[in-house]
C-alpha atoms as a PDB file:
ATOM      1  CA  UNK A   1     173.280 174.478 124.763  1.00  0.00           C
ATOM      2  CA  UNK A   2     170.206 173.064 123.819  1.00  0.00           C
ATOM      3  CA  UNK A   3     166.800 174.164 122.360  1.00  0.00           C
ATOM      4  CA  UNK A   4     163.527 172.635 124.436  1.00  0.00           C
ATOM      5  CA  UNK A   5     160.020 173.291 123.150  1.00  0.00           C
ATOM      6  CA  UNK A   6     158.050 174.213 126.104  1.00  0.00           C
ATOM      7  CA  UNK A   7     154.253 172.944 126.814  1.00  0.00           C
ATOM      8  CA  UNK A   8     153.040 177.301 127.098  1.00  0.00           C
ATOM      9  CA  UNK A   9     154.002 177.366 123.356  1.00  0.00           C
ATOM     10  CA  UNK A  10     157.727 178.951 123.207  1.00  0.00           C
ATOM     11  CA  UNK A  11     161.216 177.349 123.319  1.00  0.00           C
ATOM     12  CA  UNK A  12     163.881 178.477 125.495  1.00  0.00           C
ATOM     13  CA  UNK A  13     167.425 177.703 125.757  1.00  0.00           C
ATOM     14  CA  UNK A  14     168.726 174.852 128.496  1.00  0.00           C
ATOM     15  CA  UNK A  15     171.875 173.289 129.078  1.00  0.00           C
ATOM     16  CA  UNK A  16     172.797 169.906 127.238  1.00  0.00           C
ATOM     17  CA  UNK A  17     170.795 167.901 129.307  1.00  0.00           C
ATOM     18  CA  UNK A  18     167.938 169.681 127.836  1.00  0.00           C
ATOM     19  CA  UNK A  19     165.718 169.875 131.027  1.00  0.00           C
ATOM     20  CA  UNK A  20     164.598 173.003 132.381  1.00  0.00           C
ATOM     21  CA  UNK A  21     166.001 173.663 135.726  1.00  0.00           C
ATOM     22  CA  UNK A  22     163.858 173.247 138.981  1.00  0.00           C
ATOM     23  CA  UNK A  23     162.432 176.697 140.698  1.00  0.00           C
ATOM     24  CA  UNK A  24     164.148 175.609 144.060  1.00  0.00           C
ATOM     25  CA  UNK A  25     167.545 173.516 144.123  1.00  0.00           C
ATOM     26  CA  UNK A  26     168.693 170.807 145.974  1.00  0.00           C
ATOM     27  CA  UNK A  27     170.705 172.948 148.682  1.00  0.00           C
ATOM     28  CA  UNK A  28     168.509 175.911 148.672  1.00  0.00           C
ATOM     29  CA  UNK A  29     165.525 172.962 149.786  1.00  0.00           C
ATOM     30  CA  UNK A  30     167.877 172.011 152.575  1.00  0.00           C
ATOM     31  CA  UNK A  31     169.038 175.486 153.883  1.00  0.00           C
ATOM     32  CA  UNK A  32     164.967 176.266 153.853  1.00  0.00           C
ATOM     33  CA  UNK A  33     163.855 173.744 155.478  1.00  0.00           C
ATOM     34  CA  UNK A  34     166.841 173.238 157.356  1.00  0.00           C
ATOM     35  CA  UNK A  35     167.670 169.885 156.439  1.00  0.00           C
ATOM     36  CA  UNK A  36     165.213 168.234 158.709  1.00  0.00           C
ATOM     37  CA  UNK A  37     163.836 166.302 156.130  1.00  0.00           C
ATOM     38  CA  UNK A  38     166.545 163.033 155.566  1.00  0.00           C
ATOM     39  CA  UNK A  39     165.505 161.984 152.230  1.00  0.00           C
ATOM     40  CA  UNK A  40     168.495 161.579 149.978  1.00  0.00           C
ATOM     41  CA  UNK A  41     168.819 164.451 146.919  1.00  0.00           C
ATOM     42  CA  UNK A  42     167.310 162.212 144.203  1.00  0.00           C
ATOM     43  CA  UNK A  43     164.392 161.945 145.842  1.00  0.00           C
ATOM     44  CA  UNK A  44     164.220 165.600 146.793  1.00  0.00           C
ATOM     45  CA  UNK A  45     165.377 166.824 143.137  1.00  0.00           C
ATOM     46  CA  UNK A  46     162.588 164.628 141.610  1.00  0.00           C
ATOM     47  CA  UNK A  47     160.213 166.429 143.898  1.00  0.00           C
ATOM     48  CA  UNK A  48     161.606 169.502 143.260  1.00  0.00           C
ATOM     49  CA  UNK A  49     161.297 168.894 139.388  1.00  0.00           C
ATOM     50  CA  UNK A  50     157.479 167.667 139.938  1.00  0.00           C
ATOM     51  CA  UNK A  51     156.650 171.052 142.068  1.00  0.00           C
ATOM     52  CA  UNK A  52     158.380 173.342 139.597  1.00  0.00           C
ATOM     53  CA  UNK A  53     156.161 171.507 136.766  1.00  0.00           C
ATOM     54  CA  UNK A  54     153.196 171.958 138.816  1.00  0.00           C
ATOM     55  CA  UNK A  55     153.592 175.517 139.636  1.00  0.00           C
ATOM     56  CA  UNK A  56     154.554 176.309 136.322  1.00  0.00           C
ATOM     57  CA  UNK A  57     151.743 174.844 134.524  1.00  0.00           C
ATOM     58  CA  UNK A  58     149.424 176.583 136.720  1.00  0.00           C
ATOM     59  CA  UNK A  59     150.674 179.869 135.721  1.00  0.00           C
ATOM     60  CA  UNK A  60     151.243 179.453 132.243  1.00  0.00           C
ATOM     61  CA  UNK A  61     154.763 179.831 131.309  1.00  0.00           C
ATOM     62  CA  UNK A  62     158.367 178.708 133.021  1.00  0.00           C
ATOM     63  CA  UNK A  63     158.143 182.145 135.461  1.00  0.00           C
ATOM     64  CA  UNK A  64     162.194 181.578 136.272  1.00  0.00           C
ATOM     65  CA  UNK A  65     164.954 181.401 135.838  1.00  0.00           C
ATOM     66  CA  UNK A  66     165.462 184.486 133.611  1.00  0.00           C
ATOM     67  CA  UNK A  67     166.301 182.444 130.255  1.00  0.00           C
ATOM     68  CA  UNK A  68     166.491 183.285 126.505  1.00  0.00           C
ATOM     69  CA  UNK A  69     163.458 182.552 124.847  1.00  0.00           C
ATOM     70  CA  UNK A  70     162.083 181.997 120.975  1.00  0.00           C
ATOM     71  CA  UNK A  71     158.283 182.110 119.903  1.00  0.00           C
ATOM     72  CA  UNK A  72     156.760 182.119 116.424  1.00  0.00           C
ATOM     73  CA  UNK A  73     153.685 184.082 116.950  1.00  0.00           C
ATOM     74  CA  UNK A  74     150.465 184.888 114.375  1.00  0.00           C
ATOM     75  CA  UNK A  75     150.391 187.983 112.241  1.00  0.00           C
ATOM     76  CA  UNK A  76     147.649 190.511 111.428  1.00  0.00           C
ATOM     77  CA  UNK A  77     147.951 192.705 114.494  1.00  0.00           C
ATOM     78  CA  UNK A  78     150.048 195.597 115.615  1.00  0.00           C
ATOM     79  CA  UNK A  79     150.148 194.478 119.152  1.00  0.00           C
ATOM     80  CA  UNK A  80     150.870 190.680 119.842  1.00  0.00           C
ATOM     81  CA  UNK A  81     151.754 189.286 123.464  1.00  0.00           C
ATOM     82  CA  UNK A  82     154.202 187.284 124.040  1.00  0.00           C
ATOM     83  CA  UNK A  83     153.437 184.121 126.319  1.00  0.00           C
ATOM     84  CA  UNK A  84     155.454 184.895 129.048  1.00  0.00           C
ATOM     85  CA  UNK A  85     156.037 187.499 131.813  1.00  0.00           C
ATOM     86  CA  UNK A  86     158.981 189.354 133.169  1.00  0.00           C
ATOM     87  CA  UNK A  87     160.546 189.848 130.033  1.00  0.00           C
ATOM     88  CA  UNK A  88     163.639 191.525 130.667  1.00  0.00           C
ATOM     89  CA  UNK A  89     165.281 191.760 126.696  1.00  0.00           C
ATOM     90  CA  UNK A  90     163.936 191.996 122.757  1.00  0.00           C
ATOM     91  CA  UNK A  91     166.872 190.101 121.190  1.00  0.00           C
ATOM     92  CA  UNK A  92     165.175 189.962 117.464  1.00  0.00           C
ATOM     93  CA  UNK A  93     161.977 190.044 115.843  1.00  0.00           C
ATOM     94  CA  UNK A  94     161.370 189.106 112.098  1.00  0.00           C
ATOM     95  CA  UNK A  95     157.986 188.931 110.380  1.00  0.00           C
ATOM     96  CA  UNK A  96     158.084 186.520 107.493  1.00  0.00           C
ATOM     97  CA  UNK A  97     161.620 186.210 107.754  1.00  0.00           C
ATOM     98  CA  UNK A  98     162.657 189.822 107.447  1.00  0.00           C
ATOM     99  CA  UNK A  99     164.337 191.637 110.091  1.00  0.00           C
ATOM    100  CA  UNK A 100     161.831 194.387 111.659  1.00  0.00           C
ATOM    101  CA  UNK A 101     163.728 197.156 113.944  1.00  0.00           C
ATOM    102  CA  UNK A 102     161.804 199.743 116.172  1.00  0.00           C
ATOM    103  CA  UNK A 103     159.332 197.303 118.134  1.00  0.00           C
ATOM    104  CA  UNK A 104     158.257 198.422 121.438  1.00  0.00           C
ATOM    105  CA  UNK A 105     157.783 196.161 124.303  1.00  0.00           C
ATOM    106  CA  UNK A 106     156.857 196.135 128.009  1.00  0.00           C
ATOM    107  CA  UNK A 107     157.995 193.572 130.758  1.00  0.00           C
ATOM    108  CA  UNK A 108     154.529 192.452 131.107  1.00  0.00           C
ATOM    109  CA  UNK A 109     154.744 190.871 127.119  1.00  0.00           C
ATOM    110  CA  UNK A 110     153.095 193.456 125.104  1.00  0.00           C
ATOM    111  CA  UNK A 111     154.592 193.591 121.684  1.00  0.00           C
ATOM    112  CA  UNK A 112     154.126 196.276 119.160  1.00  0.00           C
ATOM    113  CA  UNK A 113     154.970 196.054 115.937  1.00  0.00           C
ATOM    114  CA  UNK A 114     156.231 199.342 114.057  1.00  0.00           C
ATOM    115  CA  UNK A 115     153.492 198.920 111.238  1.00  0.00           C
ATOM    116  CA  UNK A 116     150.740 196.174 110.494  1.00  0.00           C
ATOM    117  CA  UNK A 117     151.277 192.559 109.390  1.00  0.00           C
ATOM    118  CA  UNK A 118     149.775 190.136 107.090  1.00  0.00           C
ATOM    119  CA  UNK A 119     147.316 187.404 108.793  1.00  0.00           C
ATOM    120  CA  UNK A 120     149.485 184.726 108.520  1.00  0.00           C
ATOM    121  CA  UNK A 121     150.037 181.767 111.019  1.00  0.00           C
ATOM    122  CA  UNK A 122     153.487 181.813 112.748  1.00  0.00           C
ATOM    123  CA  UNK A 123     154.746 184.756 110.735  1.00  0.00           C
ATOM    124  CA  UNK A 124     156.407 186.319 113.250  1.00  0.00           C
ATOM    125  CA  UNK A 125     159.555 185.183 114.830  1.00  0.00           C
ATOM    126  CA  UNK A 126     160.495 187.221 118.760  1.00  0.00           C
ATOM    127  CA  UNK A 127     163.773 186.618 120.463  1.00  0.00           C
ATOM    128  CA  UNK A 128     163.605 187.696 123.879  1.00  0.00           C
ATOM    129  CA  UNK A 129     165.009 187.182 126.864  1.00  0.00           C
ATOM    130  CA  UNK A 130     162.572 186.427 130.174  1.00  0.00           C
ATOM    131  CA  UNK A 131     161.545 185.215 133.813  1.00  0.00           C
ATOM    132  CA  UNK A 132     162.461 186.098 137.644  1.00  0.00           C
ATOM    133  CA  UNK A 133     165.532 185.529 139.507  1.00  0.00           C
ATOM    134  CA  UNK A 134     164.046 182.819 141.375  1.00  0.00           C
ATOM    135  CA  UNK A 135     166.178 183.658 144.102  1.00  0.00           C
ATOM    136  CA  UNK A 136     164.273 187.129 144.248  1.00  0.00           C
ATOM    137  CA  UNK A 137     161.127 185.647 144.164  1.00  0.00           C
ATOM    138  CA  UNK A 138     160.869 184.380 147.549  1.00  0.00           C
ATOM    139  CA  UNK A 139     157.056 183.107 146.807  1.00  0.00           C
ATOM    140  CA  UNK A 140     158.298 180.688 144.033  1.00  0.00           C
ATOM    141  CA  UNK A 141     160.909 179.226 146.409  1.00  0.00           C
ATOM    142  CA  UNK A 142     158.372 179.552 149.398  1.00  0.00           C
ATOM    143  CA  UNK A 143     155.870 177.189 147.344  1.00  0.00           C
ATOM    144  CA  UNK A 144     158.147 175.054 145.706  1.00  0.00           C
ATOM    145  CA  UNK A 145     159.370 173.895 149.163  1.00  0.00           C
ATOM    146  CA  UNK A 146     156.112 173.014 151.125  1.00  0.00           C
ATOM    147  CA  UNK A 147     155.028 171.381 147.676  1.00  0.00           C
ATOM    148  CA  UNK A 148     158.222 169.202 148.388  1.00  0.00           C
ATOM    149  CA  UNK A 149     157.734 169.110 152.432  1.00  0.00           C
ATOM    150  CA  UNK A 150     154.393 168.238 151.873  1.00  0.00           C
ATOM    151  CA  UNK A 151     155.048 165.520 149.061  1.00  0.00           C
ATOM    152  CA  UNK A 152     157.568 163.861 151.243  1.00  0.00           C
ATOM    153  CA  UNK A 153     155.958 163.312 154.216  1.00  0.00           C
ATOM    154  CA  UNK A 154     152.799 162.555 153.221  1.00  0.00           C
ATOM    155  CA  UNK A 155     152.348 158.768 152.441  1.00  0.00           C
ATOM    156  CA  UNK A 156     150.866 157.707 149.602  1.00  0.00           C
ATOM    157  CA  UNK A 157     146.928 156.750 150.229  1.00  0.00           C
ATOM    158  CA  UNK A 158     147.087 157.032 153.817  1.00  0.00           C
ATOM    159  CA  UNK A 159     144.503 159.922 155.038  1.00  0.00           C
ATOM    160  CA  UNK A 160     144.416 158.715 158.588  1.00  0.00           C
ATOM    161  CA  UNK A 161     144.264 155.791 160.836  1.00  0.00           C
ATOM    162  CA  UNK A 162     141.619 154.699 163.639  1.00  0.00           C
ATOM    163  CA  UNK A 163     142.435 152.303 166.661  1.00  0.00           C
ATOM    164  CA  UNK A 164     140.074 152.092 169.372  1.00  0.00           C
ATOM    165  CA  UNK A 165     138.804 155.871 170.237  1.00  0.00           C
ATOM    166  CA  UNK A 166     142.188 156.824 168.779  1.00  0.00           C
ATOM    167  CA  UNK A 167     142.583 158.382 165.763  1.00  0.00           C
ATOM    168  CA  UNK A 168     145.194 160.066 163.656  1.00  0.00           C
ATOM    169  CA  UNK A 169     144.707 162.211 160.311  1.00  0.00           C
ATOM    170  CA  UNK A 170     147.783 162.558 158.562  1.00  0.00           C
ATOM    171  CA  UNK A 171     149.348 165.390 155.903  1.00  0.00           C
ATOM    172  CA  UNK A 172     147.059 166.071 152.943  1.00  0.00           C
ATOM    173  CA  UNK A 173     147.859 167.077 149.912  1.00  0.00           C
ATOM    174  CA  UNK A 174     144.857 168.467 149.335  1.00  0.00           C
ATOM    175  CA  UNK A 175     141.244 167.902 150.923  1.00  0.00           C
ATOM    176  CA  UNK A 176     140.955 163.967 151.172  1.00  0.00           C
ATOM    177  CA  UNK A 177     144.301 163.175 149.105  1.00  0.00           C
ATOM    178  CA  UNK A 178     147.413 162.402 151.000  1.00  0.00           C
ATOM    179  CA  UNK A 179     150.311 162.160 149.020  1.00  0.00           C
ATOM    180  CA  UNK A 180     152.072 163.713 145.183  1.00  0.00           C
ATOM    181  CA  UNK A 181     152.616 167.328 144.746  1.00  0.00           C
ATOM    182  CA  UNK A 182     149.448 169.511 144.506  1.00  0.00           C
ATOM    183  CA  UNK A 183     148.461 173.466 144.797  1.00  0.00           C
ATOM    184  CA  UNK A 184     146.607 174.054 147.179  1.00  0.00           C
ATOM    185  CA  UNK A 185     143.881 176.912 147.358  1.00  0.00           C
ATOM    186  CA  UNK A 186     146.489 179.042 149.547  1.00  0.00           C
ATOM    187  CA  UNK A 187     149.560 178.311 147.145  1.00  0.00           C
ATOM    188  CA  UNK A 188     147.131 179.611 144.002  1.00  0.00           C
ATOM    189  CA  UNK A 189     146.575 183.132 146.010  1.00  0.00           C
ATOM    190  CA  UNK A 190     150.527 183.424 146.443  1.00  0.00           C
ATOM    191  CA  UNK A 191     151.090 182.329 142.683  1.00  0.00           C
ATOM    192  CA  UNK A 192     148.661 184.439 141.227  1.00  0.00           C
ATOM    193  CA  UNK A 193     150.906 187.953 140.559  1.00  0.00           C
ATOM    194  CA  UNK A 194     153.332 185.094 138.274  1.00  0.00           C
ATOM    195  CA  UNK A 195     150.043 183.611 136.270  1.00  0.00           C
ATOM    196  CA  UNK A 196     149.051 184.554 132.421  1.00  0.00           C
ATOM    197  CA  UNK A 197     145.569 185.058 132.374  1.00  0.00           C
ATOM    198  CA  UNK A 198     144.109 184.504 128.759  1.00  0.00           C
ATOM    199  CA  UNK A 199     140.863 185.696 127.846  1.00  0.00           C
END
């Protein structure tokens, strides 16, 4: 197993490729979408990769699979919060190195700490374990695959074609963009129960 440092400021545990896995695989894409779509698995897994990415960085944290996660968080407050949601497990939590017991948590990320800590920067250490069972969450996989759909019929550049009095507007991506993965305005309102607001 490996240890990747994540972009929402924690690390969590992968396998020894040491890439996070997609929110949607390969043959879930297919059975969804049922394997209309003939573009070979590469392709699809890259798209699947670049949708996960997308939705993930628009709600702040990895959101699933459930995976076991490390952050080293600021002192100088009873109650921290941990950057992530769904937290299922409190593996450990040391301040300054030392072992504290009788922390209270809740799913959402709240930590508290049994007794005050010194302002320090990255003093305390949390083991936990976090995230949806994708599976579960049918809006992640929902999203995930028209990102894909959407990214692999759209063509690159090409918003629509005239001929004549004949005209033909193709798939966007968003509002005058054809082409890449994007959230749209509608995939936002569906992701919006799975994003960290921060003040």
């Amino acid at each position: 197993m490996a240890e990747l440092l994540t972009p929402w400021g924690y690390s969590v545990e992968v396998g020894d490729d040491a890439t996070m896995p997609p929110l949607l695989d390969v043959p879930g894409f297919r059975e969804m979408t049922g394997g209309r779509l003939a573009s070979g698995d590469d392709m699809v897994l890259s798209k699947l990769r670049a949708a996960s990415s997308a939705v993930r960085d628009w709600c702040g944290w990895h959101v699933a699979p459930i995976m076991a996660c490390v952050c080293e968080m600021d002192g100088g407050s009873r109650t921290l919060f941990l950057p992530c949601m769904g937290v299922r497990s409190l593996e450990s939590v040391s301040v300054g190195g030392e072992a504290w017991e009788g922390c209270e948590w809740a799913a959402r990320g709240e930590l508290r700490l049994p007794r005050g800590t010194p302002p320090r920067l990255r003093l305390v250490r949390v083991a936990f374990r976090a995230g949806y069972d994708a599976s579960a969450a049918g809006a992640l996989s929902q999203v995930v695959c028209q990102l894909v759909e959407n990214a692999l019929v759209a063509t690159p550049g090409l918003r629509e074609e005239h001929a004549g009095g004949v005209g033909a507007t193709y798939n966007q991506t968003e509002s005058g963009v054809s082409g890449g993965v994007r959230l749209l305005s509608s995939d936002r309102a569906v992701l919006a129960p799975y994003r960290i607001v921060t003040a």
